[in-house]
Protein backbone atom coordinates (compact mmCIF):
# COMPACT_ATOMS: atom_id res chain seq x y z
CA UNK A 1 -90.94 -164.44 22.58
CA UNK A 2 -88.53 -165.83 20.04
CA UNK A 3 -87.00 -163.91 17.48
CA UNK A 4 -88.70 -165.93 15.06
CA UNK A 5 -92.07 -165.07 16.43
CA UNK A 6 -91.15 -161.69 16.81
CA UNK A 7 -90.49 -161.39 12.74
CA UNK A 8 -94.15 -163.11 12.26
CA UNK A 9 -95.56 -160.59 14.52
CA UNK A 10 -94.08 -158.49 12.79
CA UNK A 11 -94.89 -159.55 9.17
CA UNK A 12 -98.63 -159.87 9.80
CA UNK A 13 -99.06 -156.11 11.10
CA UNK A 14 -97.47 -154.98 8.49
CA UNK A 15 -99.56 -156.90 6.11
CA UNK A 16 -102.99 -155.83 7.94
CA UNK A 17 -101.90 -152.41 8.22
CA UNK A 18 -101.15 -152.52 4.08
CA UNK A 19 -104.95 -153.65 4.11
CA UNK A 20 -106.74 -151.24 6.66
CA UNK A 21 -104.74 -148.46 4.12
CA UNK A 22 -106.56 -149.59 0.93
CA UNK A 23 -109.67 -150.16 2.82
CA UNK A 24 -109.05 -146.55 4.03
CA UNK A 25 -108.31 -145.39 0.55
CA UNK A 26 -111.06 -146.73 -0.77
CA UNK A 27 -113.86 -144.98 1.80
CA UNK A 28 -112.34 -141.57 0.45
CA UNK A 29 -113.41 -142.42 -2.86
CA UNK A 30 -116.45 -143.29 -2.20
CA UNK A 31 -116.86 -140.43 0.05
CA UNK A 32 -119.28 -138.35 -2.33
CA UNK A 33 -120.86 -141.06 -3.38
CA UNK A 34 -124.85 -141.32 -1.17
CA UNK A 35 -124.82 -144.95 -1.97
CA UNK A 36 -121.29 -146.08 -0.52
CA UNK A 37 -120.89 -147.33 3.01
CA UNK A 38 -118.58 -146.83 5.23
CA UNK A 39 -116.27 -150.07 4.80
CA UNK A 40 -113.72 -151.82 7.89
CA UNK A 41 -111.66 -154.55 8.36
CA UNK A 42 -112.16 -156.66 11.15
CA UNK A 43 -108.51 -157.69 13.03
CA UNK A 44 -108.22 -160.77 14.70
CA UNK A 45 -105.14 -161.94 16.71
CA UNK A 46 -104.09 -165.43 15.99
CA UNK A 47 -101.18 -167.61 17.45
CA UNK A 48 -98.31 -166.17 18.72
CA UNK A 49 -99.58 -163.19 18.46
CA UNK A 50 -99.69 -162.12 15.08
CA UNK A 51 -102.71 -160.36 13.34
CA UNK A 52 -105.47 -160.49 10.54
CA UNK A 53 -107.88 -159.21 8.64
CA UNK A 54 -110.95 -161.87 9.09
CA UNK A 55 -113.19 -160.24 7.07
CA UNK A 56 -114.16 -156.49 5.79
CA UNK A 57 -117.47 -154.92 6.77
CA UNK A 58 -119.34 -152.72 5.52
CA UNK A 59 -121.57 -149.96 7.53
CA UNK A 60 -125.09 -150.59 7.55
CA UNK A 61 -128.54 -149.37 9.35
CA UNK A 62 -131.32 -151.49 7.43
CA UNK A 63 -134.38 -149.34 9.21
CA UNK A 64 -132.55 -146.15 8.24
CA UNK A 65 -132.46 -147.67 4.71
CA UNK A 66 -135.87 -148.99 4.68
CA UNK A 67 -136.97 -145.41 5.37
CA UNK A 68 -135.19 -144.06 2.62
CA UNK A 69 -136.42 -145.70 0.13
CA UNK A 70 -139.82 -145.03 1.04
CA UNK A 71 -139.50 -141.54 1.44
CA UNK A 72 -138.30 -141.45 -2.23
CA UNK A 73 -141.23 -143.43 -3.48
CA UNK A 74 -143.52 -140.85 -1.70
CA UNK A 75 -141.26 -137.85 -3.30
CA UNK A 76 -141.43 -139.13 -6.31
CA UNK A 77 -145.10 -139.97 -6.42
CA UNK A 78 -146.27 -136.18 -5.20
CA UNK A 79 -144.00 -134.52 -7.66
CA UNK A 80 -145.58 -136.85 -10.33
CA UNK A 81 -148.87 -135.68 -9.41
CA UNK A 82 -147.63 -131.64 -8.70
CA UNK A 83 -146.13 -131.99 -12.06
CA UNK A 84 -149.59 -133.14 -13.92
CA UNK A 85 -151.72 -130.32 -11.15
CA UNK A 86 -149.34 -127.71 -12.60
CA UNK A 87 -150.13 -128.64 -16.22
CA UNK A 88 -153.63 -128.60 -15.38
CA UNK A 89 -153.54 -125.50 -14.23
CA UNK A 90 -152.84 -123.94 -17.39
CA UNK A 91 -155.94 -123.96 -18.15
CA UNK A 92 -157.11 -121.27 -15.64
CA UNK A 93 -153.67 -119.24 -15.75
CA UNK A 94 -153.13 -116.25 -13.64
CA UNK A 95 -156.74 -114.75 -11.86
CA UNK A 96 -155.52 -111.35 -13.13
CA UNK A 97 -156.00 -112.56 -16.95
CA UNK A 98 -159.36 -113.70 -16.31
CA UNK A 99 -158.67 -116.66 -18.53
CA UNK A 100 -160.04 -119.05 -16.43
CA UNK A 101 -163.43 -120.58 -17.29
CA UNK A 102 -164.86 -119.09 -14.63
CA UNK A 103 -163.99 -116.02 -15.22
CA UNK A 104 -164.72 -116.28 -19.49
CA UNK A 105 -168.28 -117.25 -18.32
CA UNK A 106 -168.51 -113.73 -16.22
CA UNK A 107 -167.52 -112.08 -19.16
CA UNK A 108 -170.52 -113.82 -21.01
CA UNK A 109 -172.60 -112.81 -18.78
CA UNK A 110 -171.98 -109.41 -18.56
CA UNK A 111 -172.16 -108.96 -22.17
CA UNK A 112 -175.17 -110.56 -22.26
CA UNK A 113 -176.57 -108.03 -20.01
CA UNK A 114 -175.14 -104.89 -21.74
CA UNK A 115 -177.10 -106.65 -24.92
CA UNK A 116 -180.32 -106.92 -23.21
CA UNK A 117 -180.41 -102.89 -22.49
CA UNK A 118 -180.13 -102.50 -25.63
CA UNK A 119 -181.27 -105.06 -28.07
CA UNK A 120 -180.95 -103.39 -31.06
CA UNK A 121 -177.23 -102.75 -30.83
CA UNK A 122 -175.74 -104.19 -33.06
CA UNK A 123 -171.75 -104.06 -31.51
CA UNK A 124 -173.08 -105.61 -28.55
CA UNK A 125 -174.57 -108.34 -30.05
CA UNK A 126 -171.27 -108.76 -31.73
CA UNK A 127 -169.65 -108.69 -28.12
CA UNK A 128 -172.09 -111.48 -27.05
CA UNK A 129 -170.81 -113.52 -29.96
CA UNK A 130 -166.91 -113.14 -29.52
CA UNK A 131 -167.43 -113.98 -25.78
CA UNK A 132 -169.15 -116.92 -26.75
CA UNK A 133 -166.68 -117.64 -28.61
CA UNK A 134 -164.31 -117.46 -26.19
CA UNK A 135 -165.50 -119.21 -23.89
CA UNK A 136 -166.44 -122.44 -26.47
CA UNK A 137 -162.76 -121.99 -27.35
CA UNK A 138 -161.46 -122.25 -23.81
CA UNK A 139 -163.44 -124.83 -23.34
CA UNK A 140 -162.19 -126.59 -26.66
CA UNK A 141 -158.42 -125.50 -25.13
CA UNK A 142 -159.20 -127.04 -21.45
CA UNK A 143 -160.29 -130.43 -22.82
CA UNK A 144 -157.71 -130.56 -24.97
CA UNK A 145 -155.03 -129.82 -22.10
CA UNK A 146 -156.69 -132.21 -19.97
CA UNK A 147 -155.63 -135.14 -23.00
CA UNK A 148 -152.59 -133.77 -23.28
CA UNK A 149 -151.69 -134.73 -19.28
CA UNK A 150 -153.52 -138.14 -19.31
CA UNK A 151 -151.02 -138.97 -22.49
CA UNK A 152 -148.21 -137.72 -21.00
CA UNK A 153 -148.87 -139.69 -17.78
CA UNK A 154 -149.34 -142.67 -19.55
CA UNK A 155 -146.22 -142.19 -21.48
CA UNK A 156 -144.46 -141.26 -18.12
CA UNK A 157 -145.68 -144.79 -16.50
CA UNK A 158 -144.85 -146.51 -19.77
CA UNK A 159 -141.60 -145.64 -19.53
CA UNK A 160 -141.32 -146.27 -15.53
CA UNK A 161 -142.26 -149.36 -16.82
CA UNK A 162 -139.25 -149.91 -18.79
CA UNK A 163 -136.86 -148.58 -16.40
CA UNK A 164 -138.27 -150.84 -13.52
CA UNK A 165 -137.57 -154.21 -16.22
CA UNK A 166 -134.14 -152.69 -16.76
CA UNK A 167 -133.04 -152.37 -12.99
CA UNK A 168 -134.46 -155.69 -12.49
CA UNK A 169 -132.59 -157.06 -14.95
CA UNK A 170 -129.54 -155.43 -13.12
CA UNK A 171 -130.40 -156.43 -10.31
CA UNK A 172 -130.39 -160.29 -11.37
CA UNK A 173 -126.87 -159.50 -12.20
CA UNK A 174 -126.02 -158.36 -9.19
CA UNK A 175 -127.58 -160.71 -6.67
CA UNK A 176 -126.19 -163.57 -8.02
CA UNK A 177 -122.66 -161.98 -7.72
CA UNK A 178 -123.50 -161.63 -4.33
CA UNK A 179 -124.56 -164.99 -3.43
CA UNK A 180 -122.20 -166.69 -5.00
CA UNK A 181 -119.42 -164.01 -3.47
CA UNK A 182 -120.70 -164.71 -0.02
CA UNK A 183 -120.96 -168.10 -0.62
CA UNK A 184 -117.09 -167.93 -1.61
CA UNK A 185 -116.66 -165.75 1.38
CA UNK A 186 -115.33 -163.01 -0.44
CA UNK A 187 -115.78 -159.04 -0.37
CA UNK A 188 -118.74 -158.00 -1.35
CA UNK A 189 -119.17 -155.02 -0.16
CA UNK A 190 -119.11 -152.91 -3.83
CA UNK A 191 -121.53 -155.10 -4.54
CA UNK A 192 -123.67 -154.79 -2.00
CA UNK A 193 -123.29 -151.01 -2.49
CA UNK A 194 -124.47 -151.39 -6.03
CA UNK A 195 -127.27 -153.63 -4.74
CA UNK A 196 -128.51 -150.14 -2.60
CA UNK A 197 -128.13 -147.75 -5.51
CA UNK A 198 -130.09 -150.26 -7.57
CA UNK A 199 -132.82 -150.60 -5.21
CA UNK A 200 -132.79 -146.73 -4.82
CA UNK A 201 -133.02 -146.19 -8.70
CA UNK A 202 -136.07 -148.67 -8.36
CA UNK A 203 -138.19 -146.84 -5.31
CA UNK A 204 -138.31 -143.70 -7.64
CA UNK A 205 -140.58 -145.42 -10.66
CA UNK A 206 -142.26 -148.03 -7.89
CA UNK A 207 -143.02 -148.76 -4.19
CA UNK A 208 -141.10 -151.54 -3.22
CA UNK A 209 -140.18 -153.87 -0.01
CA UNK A 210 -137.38 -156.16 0.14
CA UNK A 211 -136.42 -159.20 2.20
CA UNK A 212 -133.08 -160.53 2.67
CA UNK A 213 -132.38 -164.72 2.63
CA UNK A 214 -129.53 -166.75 3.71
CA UNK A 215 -125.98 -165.95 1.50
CA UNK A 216 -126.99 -162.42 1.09
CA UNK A 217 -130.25 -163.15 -0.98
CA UNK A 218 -132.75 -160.28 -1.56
CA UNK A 219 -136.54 -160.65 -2.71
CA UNK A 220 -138.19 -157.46 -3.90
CA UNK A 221 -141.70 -156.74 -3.51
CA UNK A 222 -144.12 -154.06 -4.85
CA UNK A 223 -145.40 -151.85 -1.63
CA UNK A 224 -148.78 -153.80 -1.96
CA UNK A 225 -147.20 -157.39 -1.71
CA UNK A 226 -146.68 -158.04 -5.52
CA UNK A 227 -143.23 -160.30 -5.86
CA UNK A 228 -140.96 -158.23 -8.36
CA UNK A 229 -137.71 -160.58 -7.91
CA UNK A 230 -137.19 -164.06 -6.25
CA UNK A 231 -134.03 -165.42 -8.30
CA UNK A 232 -135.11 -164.07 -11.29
CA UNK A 233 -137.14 -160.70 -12.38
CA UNK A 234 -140.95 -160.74 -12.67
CA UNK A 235 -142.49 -159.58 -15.73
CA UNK A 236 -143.75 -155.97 -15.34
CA UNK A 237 -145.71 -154.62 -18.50
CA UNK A 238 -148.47 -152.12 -19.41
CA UNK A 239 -149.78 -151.37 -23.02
CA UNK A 240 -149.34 -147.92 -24.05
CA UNK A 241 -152.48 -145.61 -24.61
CA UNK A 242 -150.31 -143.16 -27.04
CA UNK A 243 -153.35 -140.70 -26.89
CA UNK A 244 -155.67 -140.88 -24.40
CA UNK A 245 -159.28 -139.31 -25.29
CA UNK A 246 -161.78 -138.04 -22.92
CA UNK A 247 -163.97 -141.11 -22.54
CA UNK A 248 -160.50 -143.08 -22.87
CA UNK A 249 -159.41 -145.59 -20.32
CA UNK A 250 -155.70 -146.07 -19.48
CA UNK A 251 -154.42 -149.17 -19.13
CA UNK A 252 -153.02 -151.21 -16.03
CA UNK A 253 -149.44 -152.06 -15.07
CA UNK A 254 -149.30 -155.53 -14.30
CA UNK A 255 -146.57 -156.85 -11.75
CA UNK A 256 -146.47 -160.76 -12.52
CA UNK A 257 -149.60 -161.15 -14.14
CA UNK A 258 -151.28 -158.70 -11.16
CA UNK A 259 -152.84 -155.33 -12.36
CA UNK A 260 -151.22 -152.74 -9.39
CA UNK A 261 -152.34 -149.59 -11.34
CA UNK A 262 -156.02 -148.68 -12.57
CA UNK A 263 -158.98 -150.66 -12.96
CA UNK A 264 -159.41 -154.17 -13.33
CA UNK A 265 -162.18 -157.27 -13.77
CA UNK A 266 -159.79 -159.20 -11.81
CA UNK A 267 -157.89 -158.94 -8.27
CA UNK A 268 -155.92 -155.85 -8.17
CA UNK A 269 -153.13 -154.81 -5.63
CA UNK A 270 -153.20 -151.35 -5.98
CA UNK A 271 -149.52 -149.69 -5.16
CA UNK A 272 -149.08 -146.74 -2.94
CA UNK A 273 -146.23 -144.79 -3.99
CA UNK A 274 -143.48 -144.49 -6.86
CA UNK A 275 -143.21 -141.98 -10.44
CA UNK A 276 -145.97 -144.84 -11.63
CA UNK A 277 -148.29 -144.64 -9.13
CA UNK A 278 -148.34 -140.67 -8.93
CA UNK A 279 -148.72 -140.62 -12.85
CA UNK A 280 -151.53 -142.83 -12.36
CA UNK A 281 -153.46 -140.93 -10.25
CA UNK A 282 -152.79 -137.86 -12.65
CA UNK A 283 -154.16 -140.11 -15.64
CA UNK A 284 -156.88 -141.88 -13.69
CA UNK A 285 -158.27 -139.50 -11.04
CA UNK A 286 -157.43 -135.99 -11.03
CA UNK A 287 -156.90 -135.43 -15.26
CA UNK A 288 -160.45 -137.64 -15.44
CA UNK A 289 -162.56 -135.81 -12.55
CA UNK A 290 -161.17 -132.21 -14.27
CA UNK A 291 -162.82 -133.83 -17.25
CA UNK A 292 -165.76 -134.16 -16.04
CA UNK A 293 -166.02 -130.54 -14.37
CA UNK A 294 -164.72 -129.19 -18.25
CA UNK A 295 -167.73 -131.04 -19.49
CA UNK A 296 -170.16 -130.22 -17.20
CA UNK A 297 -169.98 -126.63 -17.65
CA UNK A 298 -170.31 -127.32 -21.06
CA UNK A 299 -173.04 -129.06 -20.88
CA UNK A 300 -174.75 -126.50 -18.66
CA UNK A 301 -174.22 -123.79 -21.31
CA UNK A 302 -175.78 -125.70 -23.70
CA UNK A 303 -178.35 -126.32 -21.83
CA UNK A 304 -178.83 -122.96 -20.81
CA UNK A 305 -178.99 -121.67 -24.40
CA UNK A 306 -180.87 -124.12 -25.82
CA UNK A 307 -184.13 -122.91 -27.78
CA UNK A 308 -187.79 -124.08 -26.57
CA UNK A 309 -190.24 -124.94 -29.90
CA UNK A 310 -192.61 -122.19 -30.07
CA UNK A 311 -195.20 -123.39 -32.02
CA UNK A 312 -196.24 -125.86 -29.14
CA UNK A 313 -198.99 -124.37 -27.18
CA UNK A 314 -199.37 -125.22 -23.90
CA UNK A 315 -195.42 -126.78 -24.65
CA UNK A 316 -196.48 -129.65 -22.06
CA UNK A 317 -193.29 -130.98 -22.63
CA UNK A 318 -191.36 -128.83 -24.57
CA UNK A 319 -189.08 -129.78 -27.08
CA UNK A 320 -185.52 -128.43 -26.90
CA UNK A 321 -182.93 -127.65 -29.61
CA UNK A 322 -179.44 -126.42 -29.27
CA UNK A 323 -179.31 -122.36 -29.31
CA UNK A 324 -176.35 -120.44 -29.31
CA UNK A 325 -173.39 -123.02 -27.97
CA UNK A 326 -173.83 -126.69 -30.15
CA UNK A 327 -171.71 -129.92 -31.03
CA UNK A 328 -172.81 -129.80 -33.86
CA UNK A 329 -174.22 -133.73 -33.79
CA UNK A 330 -177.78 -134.41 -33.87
CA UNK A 331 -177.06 -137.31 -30.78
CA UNK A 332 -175.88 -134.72 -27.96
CA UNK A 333 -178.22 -132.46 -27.51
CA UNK A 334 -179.36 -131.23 -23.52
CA UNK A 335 -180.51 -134.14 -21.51
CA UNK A 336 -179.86 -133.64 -17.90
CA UNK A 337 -176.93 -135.77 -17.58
CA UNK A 338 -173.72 -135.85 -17.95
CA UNK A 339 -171.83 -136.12 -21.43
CA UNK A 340 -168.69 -137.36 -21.70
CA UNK A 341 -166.22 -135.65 -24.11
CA UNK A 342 -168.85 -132.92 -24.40
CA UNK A 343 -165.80 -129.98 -24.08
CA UNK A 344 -163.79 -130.68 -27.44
CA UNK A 345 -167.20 -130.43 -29.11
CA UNK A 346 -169.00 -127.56 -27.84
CA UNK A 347 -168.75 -124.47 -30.10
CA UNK A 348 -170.80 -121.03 -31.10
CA UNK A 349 -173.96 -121.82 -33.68
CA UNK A 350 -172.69 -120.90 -37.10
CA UNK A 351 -176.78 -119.57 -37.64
CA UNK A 352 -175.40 -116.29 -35.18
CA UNK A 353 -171.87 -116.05 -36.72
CA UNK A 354 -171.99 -113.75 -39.59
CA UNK A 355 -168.65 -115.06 -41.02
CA UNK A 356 -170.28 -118.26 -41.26
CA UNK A 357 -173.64 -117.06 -42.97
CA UNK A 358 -175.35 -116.64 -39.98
CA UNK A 359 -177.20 -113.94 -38.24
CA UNK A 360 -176.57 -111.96 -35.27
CA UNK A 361 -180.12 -110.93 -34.60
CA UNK A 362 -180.97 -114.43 -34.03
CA UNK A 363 -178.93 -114.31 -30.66
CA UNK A 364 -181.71 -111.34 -29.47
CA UNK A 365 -184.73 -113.27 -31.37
CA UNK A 366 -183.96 -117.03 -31.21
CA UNK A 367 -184.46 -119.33 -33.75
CA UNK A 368 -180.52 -120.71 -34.06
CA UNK A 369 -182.20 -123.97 -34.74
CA UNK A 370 -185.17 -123.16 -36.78
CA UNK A 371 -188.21 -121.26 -37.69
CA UNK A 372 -190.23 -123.05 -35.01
CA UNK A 373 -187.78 -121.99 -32.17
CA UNK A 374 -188.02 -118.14 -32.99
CA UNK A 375 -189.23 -115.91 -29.92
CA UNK A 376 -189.40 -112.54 -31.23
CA UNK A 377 -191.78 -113.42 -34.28
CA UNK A 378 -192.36 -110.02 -35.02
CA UNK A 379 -189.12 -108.70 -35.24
CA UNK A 380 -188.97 -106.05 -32.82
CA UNK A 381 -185.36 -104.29 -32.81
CA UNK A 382 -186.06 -103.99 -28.75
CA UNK A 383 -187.10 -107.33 -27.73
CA UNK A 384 -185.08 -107.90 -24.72
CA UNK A 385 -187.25 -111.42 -23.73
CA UNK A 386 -185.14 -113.78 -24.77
CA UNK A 387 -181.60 -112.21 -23.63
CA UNK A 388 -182.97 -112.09 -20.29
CA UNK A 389 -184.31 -115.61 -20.25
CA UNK A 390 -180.80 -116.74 -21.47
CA UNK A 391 -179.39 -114.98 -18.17
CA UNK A 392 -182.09 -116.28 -16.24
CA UNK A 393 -181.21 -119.78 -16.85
CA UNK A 394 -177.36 -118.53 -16.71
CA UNK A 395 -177.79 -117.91 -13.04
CA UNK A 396 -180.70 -120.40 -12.27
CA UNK A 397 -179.97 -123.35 -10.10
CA UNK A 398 -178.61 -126.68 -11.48
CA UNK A 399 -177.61 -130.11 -10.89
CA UNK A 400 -174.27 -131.19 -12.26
CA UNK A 401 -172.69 -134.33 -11.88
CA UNK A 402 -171.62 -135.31 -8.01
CA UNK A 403 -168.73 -137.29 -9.80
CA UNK A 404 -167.09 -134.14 -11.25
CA UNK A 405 -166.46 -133.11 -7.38
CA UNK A 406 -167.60 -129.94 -7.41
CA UNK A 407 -170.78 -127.83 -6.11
CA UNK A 408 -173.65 -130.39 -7.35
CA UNK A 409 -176.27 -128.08 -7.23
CA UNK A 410 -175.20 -124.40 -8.41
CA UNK A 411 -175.59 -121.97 -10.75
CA UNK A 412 -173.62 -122.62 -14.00
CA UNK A 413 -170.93 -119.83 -12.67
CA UNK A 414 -171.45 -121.14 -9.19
CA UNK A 415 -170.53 -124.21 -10.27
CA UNK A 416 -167.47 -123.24 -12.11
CA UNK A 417 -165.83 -121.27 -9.85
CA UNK A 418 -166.24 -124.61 -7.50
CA UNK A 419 -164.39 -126.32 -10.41
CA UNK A 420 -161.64 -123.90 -10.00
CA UNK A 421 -161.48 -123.85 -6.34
CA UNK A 422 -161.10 -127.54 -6.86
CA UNK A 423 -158.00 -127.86 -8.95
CA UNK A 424 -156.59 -125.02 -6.75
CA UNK A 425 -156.88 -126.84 -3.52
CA UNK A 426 -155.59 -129.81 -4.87
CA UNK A 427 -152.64 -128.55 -6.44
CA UNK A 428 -152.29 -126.73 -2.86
CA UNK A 429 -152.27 -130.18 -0.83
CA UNK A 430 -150.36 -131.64 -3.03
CA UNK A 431 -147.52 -129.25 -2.92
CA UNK A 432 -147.52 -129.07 0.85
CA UNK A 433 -147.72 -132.74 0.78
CA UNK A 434 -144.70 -132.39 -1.64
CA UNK A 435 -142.61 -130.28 0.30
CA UNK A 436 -142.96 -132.44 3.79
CA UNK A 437 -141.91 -135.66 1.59
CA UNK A 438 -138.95 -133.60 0.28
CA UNK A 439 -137.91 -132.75 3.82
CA UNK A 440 -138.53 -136.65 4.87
CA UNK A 441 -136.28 -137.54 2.15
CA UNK A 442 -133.57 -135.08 2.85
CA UNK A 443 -133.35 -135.53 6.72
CA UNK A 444 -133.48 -139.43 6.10
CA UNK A 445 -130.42 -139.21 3.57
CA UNK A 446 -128.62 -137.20 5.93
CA UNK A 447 -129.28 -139.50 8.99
CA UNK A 448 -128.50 -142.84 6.68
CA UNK A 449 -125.30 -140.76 5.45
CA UNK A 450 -124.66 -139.86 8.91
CA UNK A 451 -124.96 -143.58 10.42
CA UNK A 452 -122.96 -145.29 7.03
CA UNK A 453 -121.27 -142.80 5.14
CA UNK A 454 -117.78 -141.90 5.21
CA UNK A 455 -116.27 -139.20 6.97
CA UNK A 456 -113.42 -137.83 5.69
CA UNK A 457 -111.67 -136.83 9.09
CA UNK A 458 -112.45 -139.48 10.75
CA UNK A 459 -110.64 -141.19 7.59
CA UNK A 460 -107.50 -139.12 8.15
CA UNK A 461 -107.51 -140.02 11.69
CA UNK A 462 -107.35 -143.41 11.16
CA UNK A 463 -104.71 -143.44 8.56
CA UNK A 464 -102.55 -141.56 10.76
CA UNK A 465 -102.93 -144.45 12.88
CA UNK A 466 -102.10 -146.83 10.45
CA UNK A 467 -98.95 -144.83 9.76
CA UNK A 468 -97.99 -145.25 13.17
CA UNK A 469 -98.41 -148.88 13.43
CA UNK A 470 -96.74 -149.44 10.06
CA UNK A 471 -93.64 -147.47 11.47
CA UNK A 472 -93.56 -149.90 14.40
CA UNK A 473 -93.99 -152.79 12.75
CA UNK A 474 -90.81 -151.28 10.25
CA UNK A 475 -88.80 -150.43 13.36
CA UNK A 476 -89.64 -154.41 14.96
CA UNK A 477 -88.23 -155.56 12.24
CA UNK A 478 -85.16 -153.78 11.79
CA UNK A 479 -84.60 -154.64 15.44
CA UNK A 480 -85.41 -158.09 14.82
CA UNK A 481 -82.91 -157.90 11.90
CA UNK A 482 -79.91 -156.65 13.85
CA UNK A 483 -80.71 -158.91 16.60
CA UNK A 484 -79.91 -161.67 13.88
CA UNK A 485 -76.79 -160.37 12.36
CA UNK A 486 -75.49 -159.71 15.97
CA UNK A 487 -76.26 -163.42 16.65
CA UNK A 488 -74.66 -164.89 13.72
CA UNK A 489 -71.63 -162.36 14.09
CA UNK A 490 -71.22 -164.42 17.57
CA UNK A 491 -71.09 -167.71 16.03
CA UNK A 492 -68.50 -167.36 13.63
């Protein structure tokens, strides 16, 4: 080897070795950060000898990737849904504070059968009325709570929504840095870091897919097969509800002009995972079937108190007018089926609520809605008839709604303990379901980290290394140097 050659050799380790440093330095940076990978120069020898860096990688396992981003669509779906169970829940509160409905109605109950030993009390007629009252009022409160959550999810995938069009719009950015980078045949690897993070940002709010093209090219897809980004961003919109009723319908989020959420006329390619989709099925499902249950137990108090018209004899088919619970409006009155919404109305006749003008015998005689409806026409301080035919009916045998998802065909407290047994075993699975996802998630992070991340020893290992080649390369040269000062001392 020449001296000449020697001095290039030289040179171009010294040059490399300069570059494996900064790419060295620049992995324990990004050490803390979960979205960096590891990056490394590739050396090549070229003639004579003398080295390169070709080209810097960057560490990479797509399946280990693939899996992390849909364990945090799943994590972020179930907590969506624990968070709107837990809400819920409010409305039955601890067992011990028998707040519950369930446990208001038992209450009811029980006063109504103090009352009907003795009818002529009038304290415990009073009792009869405040549980009523109670329980109208936590029926009010449940329905009200129920709202509450099917706004709040809305608002929650409203603003998923906006988050998914603003990461798409950063993402736009960042592809086309990428192409044209790779296209260039320069680093990329930041960017494709970024790329990760962004796409990581986006599984939270929405299940997505992605496929890579030639010159680094990615095309995003919903987890149901909706395109969200081919060159440019797809338009993702809903409509916000801003207060959601309960006969209210939410609306859809639409993925390029394809509803993936709710319910739709058209085609519709439901998604599967994401914030979105979890508030969705809060909003859609479990807030509107909790609805239901909230209104069927109204209903089947009101039908359970409702009066009979006395004056028909033989009442072939008797003719029915609210008793002690009401709405209030003349158009829902007991039918037998379900009413929608029924909850926020239901409240205690003001005809048995002294503060209102009304008269607490009436709850022992009848009569709440009339003259004609009156049972104990005499007036008899210990007629007990009509109490116990309003228990009877309490505890009689029913048929509720099979949408609401509970007991069909129970007594009224039959059916609401069902109702609460309900809510409680789904807030149950979900939370189990919750806490595998969360493990999923962690174990996959750890094993993505663990395949591309940096470690920080291994880091100080290497530039160790590096020091030892750069001192080489420094001592070649020096040798090379007085090689040629001994040489040109000789020729003068």
């Amino acid at each position: 080897m020449s001296l000449s050659s020697a001095l290039n050799v030289a040179q171009s380790s010294l040059a490399a070795t300069s570059l494996q440093s900064s790419i060295v330095s620049r992995n324990v940076a990004g050490a803390s950060d979960p979205n960096f990978g590891r990056k490394a120069g590739l050396q090549v020898t070229t003639y004579g000898g003398a080295v390169k860096i070709a080209s810097i990688g960057r560490a990479m396992d797509a399946v280990l990737f693939t899996n992390k981003l849909n364990a945090t669509s799943s994590t972020s779906a179930q907590q969506a849904i624990v968070d709107g169970l837990d809400k819920l829940e409010n409305t039955i509160n601890d067992p011990e504070l028998n707040q519950s409905l369930a446990a208001q109605l038992g209450a009811l109950t029980n006063a109504l059968q103090q009352y009907s030993v003795t009818p002529d009390d009038p304290l415990l007629a009073q009792d009869v009325l405040t549980k009523a009252n109670d329980i109208a009022t936590a029926l009010n409160q449940a329905s009200g709570t129920i709202s509450e959550v099917r706004t709040q999810a809305d608002a929650d995938m409203a603003s998923g929504v906006d988050r998914v069009n603003q990461l798409l719009s950063e993402f736009e950015t960042n592809n086309q840095e990428i192409v044209k980078g790779t296209k260039a045949g320069r680093d990329v690897t930041d960017l494709l870091d970024t790329r990760d993070r962004i796409l990581s940002d986006l599984s939270e709010e929405i299940g997505i897919s992605t496929s890579t093209r030639a010159d680094n090219d990615m095309v995003i897809y919903t987890d149901s097969g909706v395109t969200m980004f081919e060159t440019v961003p797809r338009s993702v919109t809903m409509t916000p509800s801003y207060a959601l009723g309960p006969s209210s319908v939410g609306a859809s989020v639409f993925v390029d002009g394809v509803p993936v959420t709710g319910s739709s006329t058209g085609p519709i390619m439901p998604i599967k995972s994401g914030k979105i989709y979890g508030a969705s099925v809060v909003r859609d499902d479990i807030a509107v079937t909790y609805q239901r249950q909230v209104d069927e137990i109204a209903r089947g108090l009101i039908e359970a108190f409702a009066e009979t018209d006395q004056t028909v004899v033989p009442p072939a088919v008797p003719t029915q007018q609210a008793g002690l619970f009401t709405t209030g409006t003349a158009a829902i009155l007991p039918s037998g089926t379900a009413v929608t919404g029924i909850a926020a109305l239901i409240h205690v006749n003001p005809a048995a609520d002294p503060s209102q003008g009304g008269n607490l015998d009436k709850i022992r005689d009848g009569g709440l809605s009339g003259a004609a409806y009156a049972y104990n026409t005499t007036g008899a301080a210990g007629f007990s008839d009509r109490i116990q035919g309003m228990l009877d009916s309490l505890n009689a045998q029913r048929n509720f709604d099979p949408a609401a998802k509970a007991d069909p065909t129970n007594s009224l407290a039959g059916f609401a303990s069902s109702s609460v047994g309900w809510l409680e075993a789904q807030r149950q699975t979900a939370t189990t379901t919750l806490g595998y996802n969360q493990a999923l998630l962690q174990r996959t992070t750890e094993s993505l980290s663990n395949a591309t991340g940096v470690n920080i020893d291994e880091e100080m290992t290497l530039m160790m290394e590096l020091e030892r080649s750069y001192g080489a390369s420094s001592n070649l040269i020096a040798t090379v140097d007085r090689m040629l000062d001994a040489l040109l001392q000789a020729t003068r």
